[in-house]
C-alpha atoms as a PDB file:
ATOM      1  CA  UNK A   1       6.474-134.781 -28.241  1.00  0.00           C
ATOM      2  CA  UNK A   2       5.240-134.236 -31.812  1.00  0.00           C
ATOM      3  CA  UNK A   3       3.422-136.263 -34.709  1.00  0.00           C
ATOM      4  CA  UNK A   4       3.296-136.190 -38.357  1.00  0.00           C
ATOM      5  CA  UNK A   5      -0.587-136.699 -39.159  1.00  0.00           C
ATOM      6  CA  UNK A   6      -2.065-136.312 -42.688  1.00  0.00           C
ATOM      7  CA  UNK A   7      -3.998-133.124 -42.604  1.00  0.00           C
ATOM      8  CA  UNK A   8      -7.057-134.965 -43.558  1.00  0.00           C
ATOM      9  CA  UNK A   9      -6.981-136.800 -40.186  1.00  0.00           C
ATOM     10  CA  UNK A  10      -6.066-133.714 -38.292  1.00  0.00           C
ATOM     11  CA  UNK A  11      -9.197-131.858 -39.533  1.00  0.00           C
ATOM     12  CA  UNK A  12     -11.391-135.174 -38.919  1.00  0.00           C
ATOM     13  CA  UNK A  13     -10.139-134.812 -35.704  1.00  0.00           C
ATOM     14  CA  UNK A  14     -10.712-131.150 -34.857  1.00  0.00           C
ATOM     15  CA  UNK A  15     -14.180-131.485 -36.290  1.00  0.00           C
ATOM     16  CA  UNK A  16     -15.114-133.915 -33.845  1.00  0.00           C
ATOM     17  CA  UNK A  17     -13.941-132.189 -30.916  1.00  0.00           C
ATOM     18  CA  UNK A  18     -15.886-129.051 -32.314  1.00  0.00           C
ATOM     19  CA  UNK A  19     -19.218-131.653 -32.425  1.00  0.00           C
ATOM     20  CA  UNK A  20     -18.053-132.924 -28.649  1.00  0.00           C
ATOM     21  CA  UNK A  21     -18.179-129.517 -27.634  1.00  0.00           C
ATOM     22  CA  UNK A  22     -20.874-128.377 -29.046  1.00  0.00           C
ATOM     23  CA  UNK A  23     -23.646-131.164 -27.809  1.00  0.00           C
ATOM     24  CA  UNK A  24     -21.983-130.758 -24.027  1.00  0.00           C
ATOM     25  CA  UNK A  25     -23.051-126.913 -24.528  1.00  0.00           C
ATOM     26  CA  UNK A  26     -26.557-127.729 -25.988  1.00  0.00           C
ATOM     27  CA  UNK A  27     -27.015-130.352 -22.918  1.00  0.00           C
ATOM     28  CA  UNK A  28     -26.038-127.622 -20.098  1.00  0.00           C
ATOM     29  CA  UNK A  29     -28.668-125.117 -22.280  1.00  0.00           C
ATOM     30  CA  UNK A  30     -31.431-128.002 -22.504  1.00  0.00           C
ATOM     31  CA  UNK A  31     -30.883-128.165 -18.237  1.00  0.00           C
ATOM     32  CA  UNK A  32     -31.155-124.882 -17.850  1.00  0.00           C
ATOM     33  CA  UNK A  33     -27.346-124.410 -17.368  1.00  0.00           C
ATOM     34  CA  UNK A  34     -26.319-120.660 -17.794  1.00  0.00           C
ATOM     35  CA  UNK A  35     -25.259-117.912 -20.483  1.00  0.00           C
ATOM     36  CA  UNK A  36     -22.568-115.222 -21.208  1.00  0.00           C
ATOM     37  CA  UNK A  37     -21.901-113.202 -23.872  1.00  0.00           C
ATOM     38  CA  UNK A  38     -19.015-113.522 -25.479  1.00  0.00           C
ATOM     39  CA  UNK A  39     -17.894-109.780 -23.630  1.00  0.00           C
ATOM     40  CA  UNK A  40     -18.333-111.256 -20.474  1.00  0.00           C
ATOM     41  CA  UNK A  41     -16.713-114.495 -21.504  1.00  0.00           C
ATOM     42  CA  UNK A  42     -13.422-112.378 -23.446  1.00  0.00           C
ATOM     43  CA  UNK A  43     -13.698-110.505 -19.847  1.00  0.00           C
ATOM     44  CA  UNK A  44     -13.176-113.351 -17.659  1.00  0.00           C
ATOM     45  CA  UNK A  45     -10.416-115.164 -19.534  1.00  0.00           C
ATOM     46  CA  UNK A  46      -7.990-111.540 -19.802  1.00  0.00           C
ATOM     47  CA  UNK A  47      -9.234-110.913 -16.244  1.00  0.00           C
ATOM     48  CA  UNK A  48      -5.584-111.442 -14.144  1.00  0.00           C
ATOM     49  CA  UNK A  49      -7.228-110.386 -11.108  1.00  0.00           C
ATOM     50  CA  UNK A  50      -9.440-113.346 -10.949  1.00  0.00           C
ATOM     51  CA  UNK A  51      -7.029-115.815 -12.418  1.00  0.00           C
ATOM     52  CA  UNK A  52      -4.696-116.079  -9.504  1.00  0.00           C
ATOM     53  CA  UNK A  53      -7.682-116.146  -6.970  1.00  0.00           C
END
């Protein structure tokens, strides 16, 4: 399925779920919740291994 949005709308709407995502992370940080770096976080999502575990 597909839809023609005005970019305008597209971008409203990607900026949101940027703002979503970024107040979740800042919650789970304010509780404590843990940290990676980005090299362990690039590490886990390549790592094959793990995915089909």
């Amino acid at each position: 399925m597909a839809a023609l949005v005005p970019i305008a709308d597209f971008n409203a709407l990607e900026e949101a779920a940027d703002e979503l995502l970024s107040r979740e992370a800042e919650a789970v940080l304010a509780e404590g919740g843990p940290t990676v770096t980005m090299s362990e976080l690039l590490a886990a999502l390549t790592d094959t291994e793990a995915a089909l575990q």
